[in-house]
Protein backbone atom coordinates (compact mmCIF):
# COMPACT_ATOMS: atom_id res chain seq x y z
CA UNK A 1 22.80 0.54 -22.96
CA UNK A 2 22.24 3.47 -20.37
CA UNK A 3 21.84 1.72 -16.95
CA UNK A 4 20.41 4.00 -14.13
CA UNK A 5 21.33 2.36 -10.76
CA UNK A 6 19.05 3.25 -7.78
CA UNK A 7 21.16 3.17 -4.42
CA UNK A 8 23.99 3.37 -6.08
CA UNK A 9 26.15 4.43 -2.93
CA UNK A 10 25.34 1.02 -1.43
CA UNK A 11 26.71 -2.28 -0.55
CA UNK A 12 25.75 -4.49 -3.84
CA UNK A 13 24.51 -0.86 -5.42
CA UNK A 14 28.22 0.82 -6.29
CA UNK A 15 29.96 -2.33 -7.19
CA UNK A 16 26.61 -3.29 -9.67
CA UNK A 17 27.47 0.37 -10.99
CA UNK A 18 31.12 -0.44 -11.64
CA UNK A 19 30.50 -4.30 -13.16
CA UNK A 20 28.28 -2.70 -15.98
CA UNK A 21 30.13 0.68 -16.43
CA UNK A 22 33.10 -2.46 -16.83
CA UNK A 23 31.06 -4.38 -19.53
CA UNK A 24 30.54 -0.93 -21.75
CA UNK A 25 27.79 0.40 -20.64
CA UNK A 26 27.19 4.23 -19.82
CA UNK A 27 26.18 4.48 -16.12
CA UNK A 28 24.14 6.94 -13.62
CA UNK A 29 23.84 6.53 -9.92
CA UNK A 30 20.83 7.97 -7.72
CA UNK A 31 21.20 7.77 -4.06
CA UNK A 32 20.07 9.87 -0.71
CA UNK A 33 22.86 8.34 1.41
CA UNK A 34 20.44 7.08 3.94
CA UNK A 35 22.29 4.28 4.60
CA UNK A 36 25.36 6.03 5.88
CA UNK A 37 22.48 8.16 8.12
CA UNK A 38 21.54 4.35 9.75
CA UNK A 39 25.03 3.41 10.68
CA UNK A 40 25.00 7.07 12.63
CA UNK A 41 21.80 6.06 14.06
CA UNK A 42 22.89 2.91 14.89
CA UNK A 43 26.52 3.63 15.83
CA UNK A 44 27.99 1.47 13.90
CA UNK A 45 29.97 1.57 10.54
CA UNK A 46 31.54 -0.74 7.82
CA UNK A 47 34.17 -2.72 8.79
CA UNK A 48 36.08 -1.77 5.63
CA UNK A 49 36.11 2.10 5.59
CA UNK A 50 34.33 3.82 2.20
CA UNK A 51 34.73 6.95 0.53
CA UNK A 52 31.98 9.22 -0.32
CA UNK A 53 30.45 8.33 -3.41
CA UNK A 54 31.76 11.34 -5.24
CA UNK A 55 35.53 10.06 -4.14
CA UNK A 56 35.18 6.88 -5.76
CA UNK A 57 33.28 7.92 -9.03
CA UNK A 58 36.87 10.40 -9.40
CA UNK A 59 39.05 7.15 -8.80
CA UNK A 60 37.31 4.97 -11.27
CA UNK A 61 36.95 7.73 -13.57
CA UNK A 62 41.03 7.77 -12.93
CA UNK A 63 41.71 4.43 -13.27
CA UNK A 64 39.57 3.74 -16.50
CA UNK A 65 38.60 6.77 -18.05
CA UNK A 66 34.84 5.59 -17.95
CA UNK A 67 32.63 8.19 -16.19
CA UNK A 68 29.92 7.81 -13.86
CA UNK A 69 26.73 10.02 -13.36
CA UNK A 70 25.61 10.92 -10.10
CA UNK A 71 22.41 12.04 -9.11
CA UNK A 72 21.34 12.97 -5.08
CA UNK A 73 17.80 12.89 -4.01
CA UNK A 74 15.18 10.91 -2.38
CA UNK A 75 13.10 8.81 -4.50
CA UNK A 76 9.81 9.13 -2.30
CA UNK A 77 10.11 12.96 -3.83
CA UNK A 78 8.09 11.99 -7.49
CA UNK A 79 8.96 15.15 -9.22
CA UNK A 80 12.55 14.35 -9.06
CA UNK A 81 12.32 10.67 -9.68
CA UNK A 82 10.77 11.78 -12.78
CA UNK A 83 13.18 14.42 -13.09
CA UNK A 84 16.04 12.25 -13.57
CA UNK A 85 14.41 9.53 -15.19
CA UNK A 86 13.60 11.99 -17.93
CA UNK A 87 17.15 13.68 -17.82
CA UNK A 88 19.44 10.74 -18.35
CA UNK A 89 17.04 8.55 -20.38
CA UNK A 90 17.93 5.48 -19.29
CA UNK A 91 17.14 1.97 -21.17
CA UNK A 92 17.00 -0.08 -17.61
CA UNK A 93 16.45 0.94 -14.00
CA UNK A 94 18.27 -1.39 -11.60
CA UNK A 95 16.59 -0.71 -7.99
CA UNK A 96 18.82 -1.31 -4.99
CA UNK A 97 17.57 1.88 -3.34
CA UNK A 98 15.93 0.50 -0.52
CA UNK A 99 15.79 0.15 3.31
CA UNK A 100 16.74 -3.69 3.12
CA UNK A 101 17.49 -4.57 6.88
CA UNK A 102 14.66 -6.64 8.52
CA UNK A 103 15.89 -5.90 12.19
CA UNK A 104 16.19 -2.18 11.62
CA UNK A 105 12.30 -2.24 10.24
CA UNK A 106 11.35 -4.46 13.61
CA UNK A 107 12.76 -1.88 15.61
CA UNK A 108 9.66 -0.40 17.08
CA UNK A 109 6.66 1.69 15.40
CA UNK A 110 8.95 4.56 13.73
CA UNK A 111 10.88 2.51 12.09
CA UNK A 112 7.93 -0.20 10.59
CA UNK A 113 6.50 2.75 9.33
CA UNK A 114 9.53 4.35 7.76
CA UNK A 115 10.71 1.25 5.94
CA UNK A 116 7.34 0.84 4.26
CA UNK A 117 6.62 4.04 3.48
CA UNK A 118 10.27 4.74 1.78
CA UNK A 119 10.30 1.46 0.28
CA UNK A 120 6.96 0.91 -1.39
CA UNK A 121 6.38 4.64 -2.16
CA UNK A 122 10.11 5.13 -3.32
CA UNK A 123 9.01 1.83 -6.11
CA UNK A 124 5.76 3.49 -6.66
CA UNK A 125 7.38 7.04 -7.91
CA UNK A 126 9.63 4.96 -10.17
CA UNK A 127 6.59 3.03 -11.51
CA UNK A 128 4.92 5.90 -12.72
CA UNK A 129 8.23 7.75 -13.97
CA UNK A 130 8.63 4.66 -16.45
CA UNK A 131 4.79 4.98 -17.28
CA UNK A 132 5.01 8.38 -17.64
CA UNK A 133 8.28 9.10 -19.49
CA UNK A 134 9.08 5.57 -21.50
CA UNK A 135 7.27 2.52 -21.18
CA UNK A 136 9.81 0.32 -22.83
CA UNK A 137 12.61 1.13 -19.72
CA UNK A 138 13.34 -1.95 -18.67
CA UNK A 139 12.74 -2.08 -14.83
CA UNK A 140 15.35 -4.48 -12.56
CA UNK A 141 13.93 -4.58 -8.85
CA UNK A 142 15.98 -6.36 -6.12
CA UNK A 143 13.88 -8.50 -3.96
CA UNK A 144 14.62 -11.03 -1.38
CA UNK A 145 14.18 -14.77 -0.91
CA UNK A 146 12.84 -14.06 3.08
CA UNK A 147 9.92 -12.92 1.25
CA UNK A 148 8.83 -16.42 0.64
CA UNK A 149 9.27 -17.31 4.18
CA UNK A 150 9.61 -21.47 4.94
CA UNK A 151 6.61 -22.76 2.74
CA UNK A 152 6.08 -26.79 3.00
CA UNK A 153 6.01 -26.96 -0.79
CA UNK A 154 8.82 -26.32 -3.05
CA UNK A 155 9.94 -22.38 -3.98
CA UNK A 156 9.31 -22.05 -7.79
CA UNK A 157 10.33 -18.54 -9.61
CA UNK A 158 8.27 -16.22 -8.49
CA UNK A 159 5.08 -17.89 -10.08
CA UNK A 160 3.03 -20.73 -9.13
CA UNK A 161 0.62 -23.30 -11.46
CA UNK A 162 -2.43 -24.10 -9.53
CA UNK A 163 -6.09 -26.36 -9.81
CA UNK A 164 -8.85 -25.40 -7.46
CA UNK A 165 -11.98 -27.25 -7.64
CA UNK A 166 -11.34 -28.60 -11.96
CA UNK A 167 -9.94 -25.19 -12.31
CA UNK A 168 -6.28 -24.02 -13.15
CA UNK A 169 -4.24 -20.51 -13.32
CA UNK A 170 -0.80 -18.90 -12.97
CA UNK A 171 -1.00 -16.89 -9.73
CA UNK A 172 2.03 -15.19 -7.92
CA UNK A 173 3.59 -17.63 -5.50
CA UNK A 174 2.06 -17.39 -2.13
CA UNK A 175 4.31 -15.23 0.16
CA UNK A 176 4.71 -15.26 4.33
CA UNK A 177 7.09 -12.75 4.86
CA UNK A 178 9.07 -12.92 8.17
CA UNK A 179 9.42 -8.74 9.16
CA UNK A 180 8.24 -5.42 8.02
CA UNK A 181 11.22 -4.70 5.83
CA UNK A 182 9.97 -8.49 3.64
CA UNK A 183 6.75 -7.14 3.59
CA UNK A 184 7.37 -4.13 1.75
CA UNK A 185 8.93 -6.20 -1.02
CA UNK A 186 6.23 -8.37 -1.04
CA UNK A 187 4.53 -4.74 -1.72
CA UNK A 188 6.55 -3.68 -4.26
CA UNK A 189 6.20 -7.48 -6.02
CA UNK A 190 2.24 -6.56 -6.22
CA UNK A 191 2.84 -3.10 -7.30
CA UNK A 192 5.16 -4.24 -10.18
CA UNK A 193 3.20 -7.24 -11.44
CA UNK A 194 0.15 -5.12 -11.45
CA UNK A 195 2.22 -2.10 -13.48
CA UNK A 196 2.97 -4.94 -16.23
CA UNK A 197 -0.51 -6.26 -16.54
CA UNK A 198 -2.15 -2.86 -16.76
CA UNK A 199 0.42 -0.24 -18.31
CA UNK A 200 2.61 -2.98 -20.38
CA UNK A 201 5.78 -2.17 -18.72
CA UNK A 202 8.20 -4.79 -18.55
CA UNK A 203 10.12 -5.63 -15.05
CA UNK A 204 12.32 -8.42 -13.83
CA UNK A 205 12.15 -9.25 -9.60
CA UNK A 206 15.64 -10.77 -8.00
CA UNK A 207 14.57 -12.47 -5.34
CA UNK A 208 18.01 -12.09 -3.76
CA UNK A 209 19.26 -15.11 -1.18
CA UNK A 210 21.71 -13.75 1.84
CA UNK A 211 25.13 -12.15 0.28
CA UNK A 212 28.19 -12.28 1.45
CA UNK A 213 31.83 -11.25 0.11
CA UNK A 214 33.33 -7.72 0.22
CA UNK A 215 34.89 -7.39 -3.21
CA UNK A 216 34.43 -7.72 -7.02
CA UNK A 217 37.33 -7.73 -9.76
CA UNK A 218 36.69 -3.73 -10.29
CA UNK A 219 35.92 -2.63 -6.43
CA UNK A 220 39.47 -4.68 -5.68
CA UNK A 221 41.20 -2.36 -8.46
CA UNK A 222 41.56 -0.14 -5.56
CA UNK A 223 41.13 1.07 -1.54
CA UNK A 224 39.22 4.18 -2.87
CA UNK A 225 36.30 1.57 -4.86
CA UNK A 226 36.02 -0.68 -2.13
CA UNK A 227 32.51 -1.26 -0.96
CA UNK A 228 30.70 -1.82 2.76
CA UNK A 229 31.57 -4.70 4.57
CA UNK A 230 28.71 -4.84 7.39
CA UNK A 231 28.72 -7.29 10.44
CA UNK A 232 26.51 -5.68 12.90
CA UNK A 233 23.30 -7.38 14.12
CA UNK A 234 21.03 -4.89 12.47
CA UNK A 235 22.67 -4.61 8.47
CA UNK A 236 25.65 -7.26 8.91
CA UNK A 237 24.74 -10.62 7.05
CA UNK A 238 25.42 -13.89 9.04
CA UNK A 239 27.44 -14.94 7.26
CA UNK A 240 29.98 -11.42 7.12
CA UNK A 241 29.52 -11.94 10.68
CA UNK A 242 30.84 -15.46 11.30
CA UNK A 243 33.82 -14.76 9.55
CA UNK A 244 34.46 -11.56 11.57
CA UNK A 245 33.90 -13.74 15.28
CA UNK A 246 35.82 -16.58 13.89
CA UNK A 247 39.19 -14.22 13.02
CA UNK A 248 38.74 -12.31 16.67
CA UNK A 249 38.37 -15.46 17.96
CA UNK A 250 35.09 -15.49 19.40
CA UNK A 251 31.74 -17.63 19.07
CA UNK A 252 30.27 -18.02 16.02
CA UNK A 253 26.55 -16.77 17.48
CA UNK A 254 23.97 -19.14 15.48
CA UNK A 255 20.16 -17.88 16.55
CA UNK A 256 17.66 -20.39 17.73
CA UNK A 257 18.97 -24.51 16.84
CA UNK A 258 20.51 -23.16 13.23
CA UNK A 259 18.40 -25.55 11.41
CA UNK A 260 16.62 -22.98 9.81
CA UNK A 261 17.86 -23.36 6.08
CA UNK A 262 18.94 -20.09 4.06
CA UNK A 263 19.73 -18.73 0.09
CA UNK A 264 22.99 -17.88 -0.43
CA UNK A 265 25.08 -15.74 -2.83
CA UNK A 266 28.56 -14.06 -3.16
CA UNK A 267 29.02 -10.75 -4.43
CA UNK A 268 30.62 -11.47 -7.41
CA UNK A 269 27.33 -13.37 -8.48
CA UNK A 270 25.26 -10.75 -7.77
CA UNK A 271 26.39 -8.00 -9.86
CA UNK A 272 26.86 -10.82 -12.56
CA UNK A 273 23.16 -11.61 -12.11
CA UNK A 274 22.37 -7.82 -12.42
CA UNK A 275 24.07 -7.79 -15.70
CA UNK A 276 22.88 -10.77 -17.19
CA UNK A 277 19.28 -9.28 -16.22
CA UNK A 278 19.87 -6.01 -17.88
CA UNK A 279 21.63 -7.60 -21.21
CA UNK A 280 18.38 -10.16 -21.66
CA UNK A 281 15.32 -7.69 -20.53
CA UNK A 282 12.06 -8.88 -19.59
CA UNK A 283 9.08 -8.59 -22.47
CA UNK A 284 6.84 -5.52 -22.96
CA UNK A 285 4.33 -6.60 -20.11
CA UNK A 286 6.21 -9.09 -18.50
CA UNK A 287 6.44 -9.39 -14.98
CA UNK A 288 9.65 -11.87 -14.86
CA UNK A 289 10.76 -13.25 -11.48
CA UNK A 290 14.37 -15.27 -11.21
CA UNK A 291 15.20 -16.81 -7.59
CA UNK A 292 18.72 -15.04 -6.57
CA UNK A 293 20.77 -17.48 -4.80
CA UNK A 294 23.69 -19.88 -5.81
CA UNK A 295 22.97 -22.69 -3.11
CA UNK A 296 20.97 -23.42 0.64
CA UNK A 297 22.70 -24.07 3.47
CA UNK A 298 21.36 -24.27 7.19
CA UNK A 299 22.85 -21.35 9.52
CA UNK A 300 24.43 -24.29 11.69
CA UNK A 301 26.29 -25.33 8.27
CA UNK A 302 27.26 -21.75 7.67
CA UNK A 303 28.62 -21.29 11.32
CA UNK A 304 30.23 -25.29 10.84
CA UNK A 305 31.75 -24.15 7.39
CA UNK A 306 33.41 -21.23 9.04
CA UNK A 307 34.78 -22.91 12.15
CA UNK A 308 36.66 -25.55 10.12
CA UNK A 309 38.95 -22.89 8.50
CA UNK A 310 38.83 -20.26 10.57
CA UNK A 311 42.61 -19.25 11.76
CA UNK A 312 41.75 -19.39 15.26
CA UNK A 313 39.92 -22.25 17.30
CA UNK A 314 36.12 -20.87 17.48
CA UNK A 315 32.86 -22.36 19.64
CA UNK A 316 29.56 -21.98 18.28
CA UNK A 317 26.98 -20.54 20.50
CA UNK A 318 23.16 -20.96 20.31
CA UNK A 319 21.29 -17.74 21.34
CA UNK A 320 17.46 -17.74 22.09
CA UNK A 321 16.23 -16.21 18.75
CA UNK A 322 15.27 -13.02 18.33
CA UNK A 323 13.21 -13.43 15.28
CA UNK A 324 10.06 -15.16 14.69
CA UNK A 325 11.13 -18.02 12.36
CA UNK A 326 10.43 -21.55 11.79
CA UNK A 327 13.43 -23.88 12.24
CA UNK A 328 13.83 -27.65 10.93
CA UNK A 329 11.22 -26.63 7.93
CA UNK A 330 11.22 -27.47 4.32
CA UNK A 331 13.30 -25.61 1.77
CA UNK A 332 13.54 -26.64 -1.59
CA UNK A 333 14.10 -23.52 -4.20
CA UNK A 334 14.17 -23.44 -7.68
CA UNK A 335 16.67 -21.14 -9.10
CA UNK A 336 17.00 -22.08 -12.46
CA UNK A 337 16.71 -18.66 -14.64
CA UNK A 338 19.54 -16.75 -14.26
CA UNK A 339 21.92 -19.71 -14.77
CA UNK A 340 19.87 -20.40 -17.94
CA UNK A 341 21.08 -16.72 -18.56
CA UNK A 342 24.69 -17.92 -18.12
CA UNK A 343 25.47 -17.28 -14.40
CA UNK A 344 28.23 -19.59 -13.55
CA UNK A 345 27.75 -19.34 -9.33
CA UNK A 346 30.98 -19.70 -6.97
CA UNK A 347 29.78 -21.75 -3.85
CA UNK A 348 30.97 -21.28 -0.93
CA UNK A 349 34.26 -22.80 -0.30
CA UNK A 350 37.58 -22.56 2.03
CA UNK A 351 39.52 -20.19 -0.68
CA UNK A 352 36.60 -17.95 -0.53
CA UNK A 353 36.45 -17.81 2.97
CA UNK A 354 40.27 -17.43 3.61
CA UNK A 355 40.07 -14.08 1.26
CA UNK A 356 37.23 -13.05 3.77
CA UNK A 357 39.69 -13.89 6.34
CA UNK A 358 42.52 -11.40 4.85
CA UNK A 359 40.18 -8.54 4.50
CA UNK A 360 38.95 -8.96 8.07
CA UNK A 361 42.34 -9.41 9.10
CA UNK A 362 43.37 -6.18 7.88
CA UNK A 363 40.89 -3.65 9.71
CA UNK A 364 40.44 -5.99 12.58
CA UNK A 365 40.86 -2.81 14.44
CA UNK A 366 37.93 -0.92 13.52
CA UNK A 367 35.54 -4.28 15.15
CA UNK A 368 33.35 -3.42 17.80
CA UNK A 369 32.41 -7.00 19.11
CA UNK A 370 29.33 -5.38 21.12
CA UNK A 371 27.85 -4.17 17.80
CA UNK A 372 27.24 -7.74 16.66
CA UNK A 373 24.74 -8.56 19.98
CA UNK A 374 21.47 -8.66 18.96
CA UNK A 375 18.67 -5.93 20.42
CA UNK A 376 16.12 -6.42 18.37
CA UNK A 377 13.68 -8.47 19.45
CA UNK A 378 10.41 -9.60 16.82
CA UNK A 379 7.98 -9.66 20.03
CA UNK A 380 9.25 -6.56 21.69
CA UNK A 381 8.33 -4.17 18.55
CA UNK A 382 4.92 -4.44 19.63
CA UNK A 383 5.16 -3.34 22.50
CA UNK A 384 2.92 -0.38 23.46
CA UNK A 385 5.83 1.60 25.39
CA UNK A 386 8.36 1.18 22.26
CA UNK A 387 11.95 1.28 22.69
């Protein structure tokens, strides 16, 4: 099928693109390359260097003879969402192209505002160019698991069986999202339901758990397809960033106790999950919602887990959180679906995390230990002077 990948430049984004281009099918990117603007902003870069998106379309092009389209624009511009939409024709949308850090939308003001705005309008604009151009694309949206939050009931798929009062319905499950950035999903989860029920378009929501891994079989074909490897405290994932303290030797830094329990997944699942969600599309007018995650472990288990095979002897620090999160809560999740699909999930283990170690190993160099401090503080976003 033709496969149109939003955010294509980005961390799960280009190695989704080069899992399905893989399987046989023809592939387009779309991205602005606002994520490379952030680590400017932020001063901070991938710990594995990338190429420019144009440099590693050429190498797998090279490598394969399978070609890539690229497309460069800003999907909060609607007459060139539809634009390409109607150009390349594609049978499924995936959507990675969104700004996905929560710390980087609790910033201050600015950057609330900026995360909702280019996230929920950005899914808007491709809303309508399905409704507008074809109906029957098949529309793949990356969520996130924070957007539940730590409900004290069980985490079903995305929908929930209720009785009120001798009466019962199907409603969306109930969401508490824990930043701006999990709000906007939440957003874009109302936006898409709502585009089913009323237009008949047909949409599947990942509610993604916390990745981690750097490579897939095709992005370890080569240096030139590798993707980001992030470990800062704004857009590195916790558990990236254990493994990069634990080679340097340093403390694993667990926020809060570390009780609070998490959804996990490792690359290689992902873009599987992507492509088992393309290859078995939602109905016409179905909102379908599949729970992204292999397994839950506590951030104390994930620091623990680390520490026992790291190659050098590493402490585990407690800092005072900077988030606003509940900690020793329930956290049961059902995530079912997409193993029904066929998914067959690697859990974490100690040959996973030794390869983590080699790569890390390898551009230990380019670490800037500072960058992994966190400066973002939930409460101080508020605050009427800003940053």
């Amino acid at each position: 099928m033709k496969i149109l990948i939003l955010g294509g430049d980005g961390y799960l984004g280009w190695p989704t693109a080069l899992h399905l281009s893989d399987g046989g099918h023809e592939v387009a990117v779309l991205d602005n390359f606002a994520r490379r603007g952030y680590d400017f902003e932020m001063g901070v870069d991938s710990l594995v260097p990338i190429d420019t998106l144009q440099a590693r379309i050429r190498a797998w092009r090279d490598l394969t003879g399978r070609e890539i389209a690229c497309y460069i624009g800003d999907l909060t511009d609607a007459d060139f969402t539809c634009h390409v939409v109607r150009e390349f024709g594609p049978d499924t949308i995936v959507h990675f192209a969104e700004q996905r850090a929560a710390p980087y939308s609790m910033v201050d003001r600015k950057h609330a505002v900026y995360t909702q705005v280019n996230n929920v309008v950005g899914t808007m604009n491709v809303l309508y160019a399905i409704a507008e151009i074809n109906p029957d694309i098949h529309l793949v949206k990356l969520g996130t698991m924070g957007a539940y939050g730590e409900p004290n009931i069980d985490i079903e798929e995305g929908w929930l069986e209720i009785e009120h009062k001798g009466r019962k319905d199907r409603v969306l499950f109930p969401k508490r999202p824990g930043s701006f950035y999990h709000l906007s999903k939440v957003h874009d989860s109302h936006n898409i339901e709502f585009a089913c029920r009323i237009w008949g378009i047909r949409a599947t929501d990942l509610n993604q758990g916390i990745v981690y891994g750097q490579q897939t079989a095709e992005t370890a074909l080569d240096d030139r397809l590798a993707t980001r490897y992030d470990y800062d405290a704004v857009f590195g994932t916790v558990l990236n960033r254990f493994v990069i303290q634990s080679v340097l030797g340093l403390p694993l830094t667990v926020y809060g106790n570390g009780s609070q329990v998490r959804g996990i997944i490792e690359i290689r699942d992902t873009v599987r999950c992507l492509q088992l969600a393309c290859e078995n599309p939602a109905d016409r007018g179905e909102f379908r919602v599949f729970n992204q995650m292999t397994q839950s472990l506590s951030i104390t288990q994930m620091a623990e887990t680390i520490a026992r095979v790291s190659p050098e002897k590493v402490s585990i620090d407690h800092l005072a959180n900077p988030r606003v999160e509940e900690e020793g809560h329930h956290y049961n999740v059902v995530h079912s679906g997409l193993v029904d699909l066929g998914l067959d999930p690697h859990l974490l283990s100690d040959t996973l995390i030794e390869s983590l170690f080699e790569i890390t190993k390898r551009f230990a160099d380019r670490v800037r230990p500072e960058a992994m401090v966190p400066t973002v503080d939930w409460r101080r976003s508020a605050s009427p002077l800003g940053w």
